[in-house]
C-alpha atoms as a PDB file:
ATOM      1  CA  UNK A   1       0.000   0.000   0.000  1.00  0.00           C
ATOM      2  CA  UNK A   2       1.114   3.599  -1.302  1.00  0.00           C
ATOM      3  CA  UNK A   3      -0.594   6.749   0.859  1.00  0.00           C
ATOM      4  CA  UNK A   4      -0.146   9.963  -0.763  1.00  0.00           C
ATOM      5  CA  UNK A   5      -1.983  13.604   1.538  1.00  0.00           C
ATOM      6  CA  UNK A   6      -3.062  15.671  -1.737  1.00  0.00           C
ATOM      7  CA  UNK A   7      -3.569  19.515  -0.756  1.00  0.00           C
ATOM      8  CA  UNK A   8      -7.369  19.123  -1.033  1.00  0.00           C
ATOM      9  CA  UNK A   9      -9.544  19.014   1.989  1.00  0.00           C
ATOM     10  CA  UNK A  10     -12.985  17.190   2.322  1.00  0.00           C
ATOM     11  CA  UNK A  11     -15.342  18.945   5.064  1.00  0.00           C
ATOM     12  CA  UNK A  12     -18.674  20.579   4.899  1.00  0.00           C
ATOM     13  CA  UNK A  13     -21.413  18.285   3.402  1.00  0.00           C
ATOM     14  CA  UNK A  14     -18.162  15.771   2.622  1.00  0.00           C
ATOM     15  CA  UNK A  15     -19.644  15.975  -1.508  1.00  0.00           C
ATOM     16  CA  UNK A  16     -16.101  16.185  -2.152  1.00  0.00           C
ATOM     17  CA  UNK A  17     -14.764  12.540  -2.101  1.00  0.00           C
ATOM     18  CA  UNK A  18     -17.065  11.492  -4.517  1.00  0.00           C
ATOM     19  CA  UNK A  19     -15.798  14.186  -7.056  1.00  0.00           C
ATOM     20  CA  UNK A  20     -12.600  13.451  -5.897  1.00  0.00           C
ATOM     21  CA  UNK A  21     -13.360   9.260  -6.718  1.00  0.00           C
ATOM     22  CA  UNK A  22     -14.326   9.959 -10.391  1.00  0.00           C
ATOM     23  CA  UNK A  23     -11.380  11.894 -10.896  1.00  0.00           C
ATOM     24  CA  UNK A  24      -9.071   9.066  -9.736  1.00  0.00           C
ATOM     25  CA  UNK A  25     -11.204   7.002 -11.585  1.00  0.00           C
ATOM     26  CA  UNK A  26     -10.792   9.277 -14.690  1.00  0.00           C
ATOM     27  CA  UNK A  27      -6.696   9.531 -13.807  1.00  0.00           C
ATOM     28  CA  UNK A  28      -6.152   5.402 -13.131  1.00  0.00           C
ATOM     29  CA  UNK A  29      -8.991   3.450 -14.559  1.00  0.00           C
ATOM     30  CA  UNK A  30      -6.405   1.862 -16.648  1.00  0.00           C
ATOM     31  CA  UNK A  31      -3.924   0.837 -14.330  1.00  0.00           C
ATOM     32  CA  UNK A  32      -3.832  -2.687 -11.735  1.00  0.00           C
ATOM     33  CA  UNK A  33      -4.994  -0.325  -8.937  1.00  0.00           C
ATOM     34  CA  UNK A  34      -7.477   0.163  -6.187  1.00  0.00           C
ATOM     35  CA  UNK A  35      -7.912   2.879  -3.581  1.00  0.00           C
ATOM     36  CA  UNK A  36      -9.684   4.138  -0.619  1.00  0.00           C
ATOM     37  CA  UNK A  37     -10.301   7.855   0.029  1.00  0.00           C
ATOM     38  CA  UNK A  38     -10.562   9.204   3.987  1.00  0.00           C
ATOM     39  CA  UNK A  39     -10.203  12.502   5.787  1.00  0.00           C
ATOM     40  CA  UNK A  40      -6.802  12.789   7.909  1.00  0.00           C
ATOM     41  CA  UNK A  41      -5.566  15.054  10.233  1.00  0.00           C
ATOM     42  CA  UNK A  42      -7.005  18.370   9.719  1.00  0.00           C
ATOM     43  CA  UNK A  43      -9.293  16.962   7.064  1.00  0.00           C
ATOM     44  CA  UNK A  44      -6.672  16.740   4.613  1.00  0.00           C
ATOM     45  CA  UNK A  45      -7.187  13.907   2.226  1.00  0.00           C
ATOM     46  CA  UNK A  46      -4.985  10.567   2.183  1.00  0.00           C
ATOM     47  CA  UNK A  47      -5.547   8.381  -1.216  1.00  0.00           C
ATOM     48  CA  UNK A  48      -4.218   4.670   0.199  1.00  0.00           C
ATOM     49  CA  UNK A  49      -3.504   2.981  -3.063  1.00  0.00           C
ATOM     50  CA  UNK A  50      -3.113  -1.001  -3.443  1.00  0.00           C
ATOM     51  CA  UNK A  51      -2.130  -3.336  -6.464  1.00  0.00           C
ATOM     52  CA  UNK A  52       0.413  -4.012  -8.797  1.00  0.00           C
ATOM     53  CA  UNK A  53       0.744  -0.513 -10.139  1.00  0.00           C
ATOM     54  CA  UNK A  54       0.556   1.276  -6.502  1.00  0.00           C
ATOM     55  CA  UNK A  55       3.498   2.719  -6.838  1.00  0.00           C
ATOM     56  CA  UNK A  56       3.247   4.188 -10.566  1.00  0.00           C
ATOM     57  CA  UNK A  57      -0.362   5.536  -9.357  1.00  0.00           C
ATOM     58  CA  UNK A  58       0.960   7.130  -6.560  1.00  0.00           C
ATOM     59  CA  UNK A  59       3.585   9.415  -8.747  1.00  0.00           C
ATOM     60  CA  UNK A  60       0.436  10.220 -11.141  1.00  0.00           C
ATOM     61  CA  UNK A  61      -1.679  11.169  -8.228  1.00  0.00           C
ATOM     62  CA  UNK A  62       1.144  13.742  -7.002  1.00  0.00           C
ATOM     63  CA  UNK A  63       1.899  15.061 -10.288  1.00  0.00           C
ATOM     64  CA  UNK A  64      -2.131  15.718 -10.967  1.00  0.00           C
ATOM     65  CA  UNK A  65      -2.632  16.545  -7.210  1.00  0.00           C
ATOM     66  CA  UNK A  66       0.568  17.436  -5.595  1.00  0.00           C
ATOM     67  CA  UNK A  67       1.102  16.815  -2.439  1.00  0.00           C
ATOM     68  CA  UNK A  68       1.477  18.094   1.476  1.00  0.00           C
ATOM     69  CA  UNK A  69       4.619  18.901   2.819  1.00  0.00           C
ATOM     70  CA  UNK A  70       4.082  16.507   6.132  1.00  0.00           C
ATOM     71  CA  UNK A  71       6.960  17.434   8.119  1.00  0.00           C
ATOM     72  CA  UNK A  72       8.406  20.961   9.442  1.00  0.00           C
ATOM     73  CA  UNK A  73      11.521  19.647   8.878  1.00  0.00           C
ATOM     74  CA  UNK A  74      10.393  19.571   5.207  1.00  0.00           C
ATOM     75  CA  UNK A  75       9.858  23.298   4.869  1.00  0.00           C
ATOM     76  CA  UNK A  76      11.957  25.644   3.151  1.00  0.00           C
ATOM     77  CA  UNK A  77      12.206  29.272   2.638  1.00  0.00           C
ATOM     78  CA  UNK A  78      11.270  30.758  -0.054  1.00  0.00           C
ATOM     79  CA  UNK A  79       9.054  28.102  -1.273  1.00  0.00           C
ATOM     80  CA  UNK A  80       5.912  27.842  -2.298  1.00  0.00           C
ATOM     81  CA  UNK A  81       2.566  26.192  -0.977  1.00  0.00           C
ATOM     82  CA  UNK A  82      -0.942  25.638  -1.493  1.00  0.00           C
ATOM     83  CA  UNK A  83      -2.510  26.238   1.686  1.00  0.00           C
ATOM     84  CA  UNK A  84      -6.149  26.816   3.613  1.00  0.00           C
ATOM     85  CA  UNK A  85      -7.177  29.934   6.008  1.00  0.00           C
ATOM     86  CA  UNK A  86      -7.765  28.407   9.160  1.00  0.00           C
ATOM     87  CA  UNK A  87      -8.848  29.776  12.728  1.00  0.00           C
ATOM     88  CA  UNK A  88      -9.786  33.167  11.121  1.00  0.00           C
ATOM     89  CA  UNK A  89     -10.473  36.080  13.584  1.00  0.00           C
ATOM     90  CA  UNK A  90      -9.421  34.177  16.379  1.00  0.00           C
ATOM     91  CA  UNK A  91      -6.232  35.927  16.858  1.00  0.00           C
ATOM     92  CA  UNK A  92      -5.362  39.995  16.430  1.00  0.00           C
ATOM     93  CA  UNK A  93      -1.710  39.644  15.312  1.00  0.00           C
ATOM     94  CA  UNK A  94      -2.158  38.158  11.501  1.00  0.00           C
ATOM     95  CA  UNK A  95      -4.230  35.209  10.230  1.00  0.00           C
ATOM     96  CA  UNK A  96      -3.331  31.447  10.236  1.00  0.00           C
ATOM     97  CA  UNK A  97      -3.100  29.386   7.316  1.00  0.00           C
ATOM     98  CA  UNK A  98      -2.516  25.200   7.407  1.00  0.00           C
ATOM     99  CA  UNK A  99       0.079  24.123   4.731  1.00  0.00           C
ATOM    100  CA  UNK A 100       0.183  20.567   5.383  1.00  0.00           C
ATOM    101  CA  UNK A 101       2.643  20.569   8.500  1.00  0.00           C
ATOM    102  CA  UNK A 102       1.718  17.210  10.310  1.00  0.00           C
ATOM    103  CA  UNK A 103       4.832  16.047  11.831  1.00  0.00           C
ATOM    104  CA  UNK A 104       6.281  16.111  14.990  1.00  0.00           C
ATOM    105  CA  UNK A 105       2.479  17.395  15.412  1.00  0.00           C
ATOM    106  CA  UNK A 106      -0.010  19.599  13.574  1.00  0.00           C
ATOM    107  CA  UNK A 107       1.316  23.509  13.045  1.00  0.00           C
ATOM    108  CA  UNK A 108      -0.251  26.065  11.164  1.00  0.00           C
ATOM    109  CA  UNK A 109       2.313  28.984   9.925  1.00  0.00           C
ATOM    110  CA  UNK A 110       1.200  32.755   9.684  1.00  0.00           C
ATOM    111  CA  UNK A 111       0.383  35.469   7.614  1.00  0.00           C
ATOM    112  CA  UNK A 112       2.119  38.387  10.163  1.00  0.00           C
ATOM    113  CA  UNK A 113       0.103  41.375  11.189  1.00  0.00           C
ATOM    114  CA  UNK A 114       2.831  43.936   9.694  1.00  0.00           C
ATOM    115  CA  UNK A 115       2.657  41.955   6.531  1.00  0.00           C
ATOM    116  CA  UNK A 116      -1.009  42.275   6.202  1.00  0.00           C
ATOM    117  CA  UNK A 117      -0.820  45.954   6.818  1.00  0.00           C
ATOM    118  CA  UNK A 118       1.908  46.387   4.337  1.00  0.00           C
ATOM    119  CA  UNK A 119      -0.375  44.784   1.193  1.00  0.00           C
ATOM    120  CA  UNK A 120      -3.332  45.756   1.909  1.00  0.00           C
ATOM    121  CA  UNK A 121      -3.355  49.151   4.408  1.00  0.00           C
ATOM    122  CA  UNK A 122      -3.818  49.893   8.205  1.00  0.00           C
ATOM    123  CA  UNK A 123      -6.635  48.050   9.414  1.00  0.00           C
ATOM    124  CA  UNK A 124      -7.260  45.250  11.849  1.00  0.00           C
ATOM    125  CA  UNK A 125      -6.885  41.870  10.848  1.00  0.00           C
ATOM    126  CA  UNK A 126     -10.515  41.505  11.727  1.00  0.00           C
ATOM    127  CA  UNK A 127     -11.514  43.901   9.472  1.00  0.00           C
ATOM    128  CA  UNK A 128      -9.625  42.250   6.647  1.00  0.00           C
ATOM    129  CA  UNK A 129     -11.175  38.914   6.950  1.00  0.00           C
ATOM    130  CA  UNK A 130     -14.603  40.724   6.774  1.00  0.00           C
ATOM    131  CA  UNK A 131     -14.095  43.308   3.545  1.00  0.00           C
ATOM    132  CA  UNK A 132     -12.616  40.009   1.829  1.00  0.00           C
ATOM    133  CA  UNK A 133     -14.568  38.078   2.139  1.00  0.00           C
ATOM    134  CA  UNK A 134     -12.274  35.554   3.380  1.00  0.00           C
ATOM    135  CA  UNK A 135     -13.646  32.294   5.457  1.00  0.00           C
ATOM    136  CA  UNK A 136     -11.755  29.164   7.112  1.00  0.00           C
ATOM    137  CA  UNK A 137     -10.510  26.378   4.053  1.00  0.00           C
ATOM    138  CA  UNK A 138     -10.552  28.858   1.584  1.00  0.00           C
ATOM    139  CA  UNK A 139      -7.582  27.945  -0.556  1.00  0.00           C
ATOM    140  CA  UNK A 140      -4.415  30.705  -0.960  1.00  0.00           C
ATOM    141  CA  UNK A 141      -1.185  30.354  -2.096  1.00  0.00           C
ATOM    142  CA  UNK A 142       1.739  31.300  -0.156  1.00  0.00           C
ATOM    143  CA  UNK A 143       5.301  31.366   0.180  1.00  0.00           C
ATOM    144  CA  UNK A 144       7.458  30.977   3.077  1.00  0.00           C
ATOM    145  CA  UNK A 145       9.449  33.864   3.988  1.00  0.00           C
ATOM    146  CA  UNK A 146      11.185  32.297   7.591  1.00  0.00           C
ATOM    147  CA  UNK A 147      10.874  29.234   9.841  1.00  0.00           C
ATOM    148  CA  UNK A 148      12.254  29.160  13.483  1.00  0.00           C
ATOM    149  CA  UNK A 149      12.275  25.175  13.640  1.00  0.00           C
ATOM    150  CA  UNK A 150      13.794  25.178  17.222  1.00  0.00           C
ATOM    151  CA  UNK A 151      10.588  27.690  17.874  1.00  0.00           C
ATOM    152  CA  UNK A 152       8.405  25.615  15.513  1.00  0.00           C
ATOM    153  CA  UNK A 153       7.545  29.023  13.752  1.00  0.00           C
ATOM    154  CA  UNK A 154       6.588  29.507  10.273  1.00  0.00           C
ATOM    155  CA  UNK A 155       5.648  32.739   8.450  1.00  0.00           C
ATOM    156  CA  UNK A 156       4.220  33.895   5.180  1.00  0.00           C
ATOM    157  CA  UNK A 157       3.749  36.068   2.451  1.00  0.00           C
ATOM    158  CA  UNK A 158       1.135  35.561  -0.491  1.00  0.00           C
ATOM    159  CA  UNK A 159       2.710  34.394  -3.367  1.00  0.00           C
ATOM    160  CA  UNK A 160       2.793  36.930  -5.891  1.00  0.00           C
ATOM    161  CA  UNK A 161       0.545  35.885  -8.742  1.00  0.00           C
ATOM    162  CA  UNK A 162      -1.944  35.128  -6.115  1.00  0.00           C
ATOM    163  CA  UNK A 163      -2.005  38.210  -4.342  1.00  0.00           C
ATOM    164  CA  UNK A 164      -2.457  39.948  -7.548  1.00  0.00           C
ATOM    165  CA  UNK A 165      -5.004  37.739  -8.680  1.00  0.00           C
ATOM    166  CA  UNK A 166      -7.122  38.477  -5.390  1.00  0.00           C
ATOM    167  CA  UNK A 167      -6.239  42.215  -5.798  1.00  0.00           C
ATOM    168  CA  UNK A 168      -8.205  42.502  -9.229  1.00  0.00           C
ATOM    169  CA  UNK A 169     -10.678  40.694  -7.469  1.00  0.00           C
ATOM    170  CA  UNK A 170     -11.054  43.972  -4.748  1.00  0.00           C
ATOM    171  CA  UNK A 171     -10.794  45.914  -7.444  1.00  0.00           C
ATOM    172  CA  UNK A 172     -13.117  45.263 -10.250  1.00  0.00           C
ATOM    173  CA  UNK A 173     -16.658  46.639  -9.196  1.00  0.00           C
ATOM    174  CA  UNK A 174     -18.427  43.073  -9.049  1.00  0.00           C
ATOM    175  CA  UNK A 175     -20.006  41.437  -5.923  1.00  0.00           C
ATOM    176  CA  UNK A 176     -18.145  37.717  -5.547  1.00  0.00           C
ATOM    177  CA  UNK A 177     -19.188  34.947  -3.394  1.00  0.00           C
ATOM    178  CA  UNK A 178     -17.142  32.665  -1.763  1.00  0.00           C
ATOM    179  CA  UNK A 179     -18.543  29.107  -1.088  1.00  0.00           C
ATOM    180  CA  UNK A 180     -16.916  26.378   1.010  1.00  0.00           C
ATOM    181  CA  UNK A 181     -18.015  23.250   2.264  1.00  0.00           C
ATOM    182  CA  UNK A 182     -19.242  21.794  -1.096  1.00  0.00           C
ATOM    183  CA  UNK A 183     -18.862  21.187  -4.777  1.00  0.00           C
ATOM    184  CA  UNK A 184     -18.689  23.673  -7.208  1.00  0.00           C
ATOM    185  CA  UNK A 185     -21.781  20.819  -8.954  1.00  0.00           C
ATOM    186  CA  UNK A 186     -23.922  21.612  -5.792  1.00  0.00           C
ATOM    187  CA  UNK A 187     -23.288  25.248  -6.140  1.00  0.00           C
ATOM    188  CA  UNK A 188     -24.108  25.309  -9.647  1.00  0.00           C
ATOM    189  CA  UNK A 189     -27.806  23.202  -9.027  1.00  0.00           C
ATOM    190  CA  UNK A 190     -28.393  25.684  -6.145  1.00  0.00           C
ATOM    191  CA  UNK A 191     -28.316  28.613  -8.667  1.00  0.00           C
ATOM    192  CA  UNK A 192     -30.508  26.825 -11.119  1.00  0.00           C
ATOM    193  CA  UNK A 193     -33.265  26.156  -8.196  1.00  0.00           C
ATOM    194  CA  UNK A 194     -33.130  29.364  -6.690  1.00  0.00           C
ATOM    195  CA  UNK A 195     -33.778  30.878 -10.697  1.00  0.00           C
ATOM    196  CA  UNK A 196     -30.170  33.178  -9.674  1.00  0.00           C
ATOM    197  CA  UNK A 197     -27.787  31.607 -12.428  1.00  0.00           C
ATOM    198  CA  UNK A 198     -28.777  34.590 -14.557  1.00  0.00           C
ATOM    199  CA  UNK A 199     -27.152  36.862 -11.870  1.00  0.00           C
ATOM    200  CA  UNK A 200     -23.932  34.684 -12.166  1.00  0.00           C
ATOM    201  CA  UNK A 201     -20.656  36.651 -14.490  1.00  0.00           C
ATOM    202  CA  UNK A 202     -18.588  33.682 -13.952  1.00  0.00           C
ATOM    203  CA  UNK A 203     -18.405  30.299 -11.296  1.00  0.00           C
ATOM    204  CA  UNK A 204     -14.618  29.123 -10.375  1.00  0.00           C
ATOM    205  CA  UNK A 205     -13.483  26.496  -8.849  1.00  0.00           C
ATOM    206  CA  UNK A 206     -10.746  27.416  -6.221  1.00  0.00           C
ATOM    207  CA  UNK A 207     -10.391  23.794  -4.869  1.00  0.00           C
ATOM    208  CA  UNK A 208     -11.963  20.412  -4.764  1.00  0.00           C
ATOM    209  CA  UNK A 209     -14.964  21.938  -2.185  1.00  0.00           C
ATOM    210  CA  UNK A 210     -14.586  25.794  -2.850  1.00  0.00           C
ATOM    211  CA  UNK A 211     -16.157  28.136  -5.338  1.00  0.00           C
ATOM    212  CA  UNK A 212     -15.750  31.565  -6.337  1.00  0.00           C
ATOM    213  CA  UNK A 213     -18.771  33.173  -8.142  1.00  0.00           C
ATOM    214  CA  UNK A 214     -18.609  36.700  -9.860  1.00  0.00           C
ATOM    215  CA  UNK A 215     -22.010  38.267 -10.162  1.00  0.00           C
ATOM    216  CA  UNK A 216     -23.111  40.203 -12.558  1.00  0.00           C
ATOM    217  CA  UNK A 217     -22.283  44.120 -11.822  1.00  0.00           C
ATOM    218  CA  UNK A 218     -25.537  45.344  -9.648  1.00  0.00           C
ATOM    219  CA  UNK A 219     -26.242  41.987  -7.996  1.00  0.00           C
ATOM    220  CA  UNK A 220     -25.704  42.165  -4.423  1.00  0.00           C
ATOM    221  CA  UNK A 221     -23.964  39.241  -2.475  1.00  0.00           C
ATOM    222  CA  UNK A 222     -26.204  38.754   0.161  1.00  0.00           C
ATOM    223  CA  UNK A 223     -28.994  38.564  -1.526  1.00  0.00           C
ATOM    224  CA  UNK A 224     -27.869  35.883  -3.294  1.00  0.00           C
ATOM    225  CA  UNK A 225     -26.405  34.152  -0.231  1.00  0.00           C
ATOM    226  CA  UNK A 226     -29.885  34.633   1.355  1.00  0.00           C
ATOM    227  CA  UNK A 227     -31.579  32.798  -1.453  1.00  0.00           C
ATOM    228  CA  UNK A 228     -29.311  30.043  -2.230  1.00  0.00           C
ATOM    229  CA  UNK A 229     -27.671  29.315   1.633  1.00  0.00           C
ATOM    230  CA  UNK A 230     -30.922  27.024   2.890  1.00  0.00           C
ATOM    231  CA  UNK A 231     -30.011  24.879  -0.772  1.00  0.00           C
ATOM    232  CA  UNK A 232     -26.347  24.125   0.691  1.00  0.00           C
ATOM    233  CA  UNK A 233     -26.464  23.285   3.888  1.00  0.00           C
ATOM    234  CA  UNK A 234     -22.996  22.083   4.787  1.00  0.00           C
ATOM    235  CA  UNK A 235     -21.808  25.194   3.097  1.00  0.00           C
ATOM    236  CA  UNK A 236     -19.639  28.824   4.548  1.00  0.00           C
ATOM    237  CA  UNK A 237     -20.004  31.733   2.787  1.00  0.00           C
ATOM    238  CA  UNK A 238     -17.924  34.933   2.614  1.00  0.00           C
ATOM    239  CA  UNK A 239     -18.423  37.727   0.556  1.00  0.00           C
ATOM    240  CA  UNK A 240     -16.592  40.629  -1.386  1.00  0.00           C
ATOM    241  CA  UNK A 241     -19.077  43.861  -1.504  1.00  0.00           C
ATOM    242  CA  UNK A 242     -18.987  46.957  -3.167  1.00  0.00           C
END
């Protein structure tokens, strides 16, 4: 047996691991190969992988997927991550994201408080994490810019293309919708039920259970959160407003 942690998490309504199934299915229907999807520390998700072609199935799973980083000891400046928003607003000092780090024992690194205020102005964390919209698991990339390993600290900056991408996001005069806690599919029927696809620009998929939508300009987020929330109940939303 072959376990590979892919930097996808399954949470919510759990909808994910059978999207996640047909596209393993999709990826290594042709190969001697069975596997078994659970949720493992942190609700990252392990793929356990058995057969004669574990091993070759294991390499295309981390090259389609990628993989977590497991250990501090693993972590190096300068590098780059995919990573979740985690424990939002429960601190004043900067805002916590989990990259993986498993080993010796879980340990989420941070986005610093001075770094914050140097991107994006003086203002509270707090007040951050409410203008953007921004909600625990929702996916950012990041790059490491120290680690005290004797201290078991890790810091971060956004990685560039990222941040830049989420600027234009602040920036462009539509309402957007973050969802988390289901698939973009369930997002997408949701829309269709509520009769508020029409009010959709454009639906994204940030991860395997998050979705960005861009409304159209004059649609209002919560509105649309109003209508469509009691259709997605294992669902978090956060919101970008102008």
């Amino acid at each position: 047996m072959v376990e590979v942690i892919v930097p996808e998490k399954i949470y919510g309504d759990r909808s994910g691991f059978l999207k996640l199934d047909k596209k393993l299915k999709a990826l290594l229907g042709d190969l001697e190969v069975e596997w078994k999807l659970s949720a493992t520390l942190k609700n990252w998700v392990k793929v356990s992988l058995f057969g004669e072609d574990e091993e070759v199935s294991a390499n295309l799973v981390r090259e389609e997927f990628g993989e977590i980083p497991y250990s501090l000891s693993s972590i190096k400046e300068g590098e780059v991550y995919a990573g979740r928003f985690i424990d939002l607003g429960k601190v004043g000092y900067g805002a916590y994201v989990d990259i993986g780090i498993l080993r010796p024992g879980p340990k989420d690194a941070l986005l610093p408080l001075y770094y914050l205020k140097s991107v994006f102005g003086e203002k509270p964390v707090r007040q951050m994490i409410r203008e953007f919209g921004w909600v625990d698991n929702l996916p950012v990339k990041v790059r490491v810019s120290g680690v005290e390993f004797g201290a078991r600290e890790v810091e971060l900056t956004f990685e560039e293309s990222w941040l830049e991408r989420f600027r234009g996001w602040l920036e462009d005069g539509h309402d957007k919708i973050f969802v988390v806690g289901t698939v973009s599919e369930n997002v997408e029927k949701a829309l269709v039920e509520t009769g508020h696809g029409r009010d959709v620009k454009r639906l994204e998929e940030l991860g395997l259970m998050e979705t960005l939508l861009i409304l159209k300009k004059g649609t209002q987020a919560p509105g649309i959160i109003k209508e469509i929330g009691p259709h997605l109940k294992g669902a978090t939303f956060g919101a970008i407003k102008f």
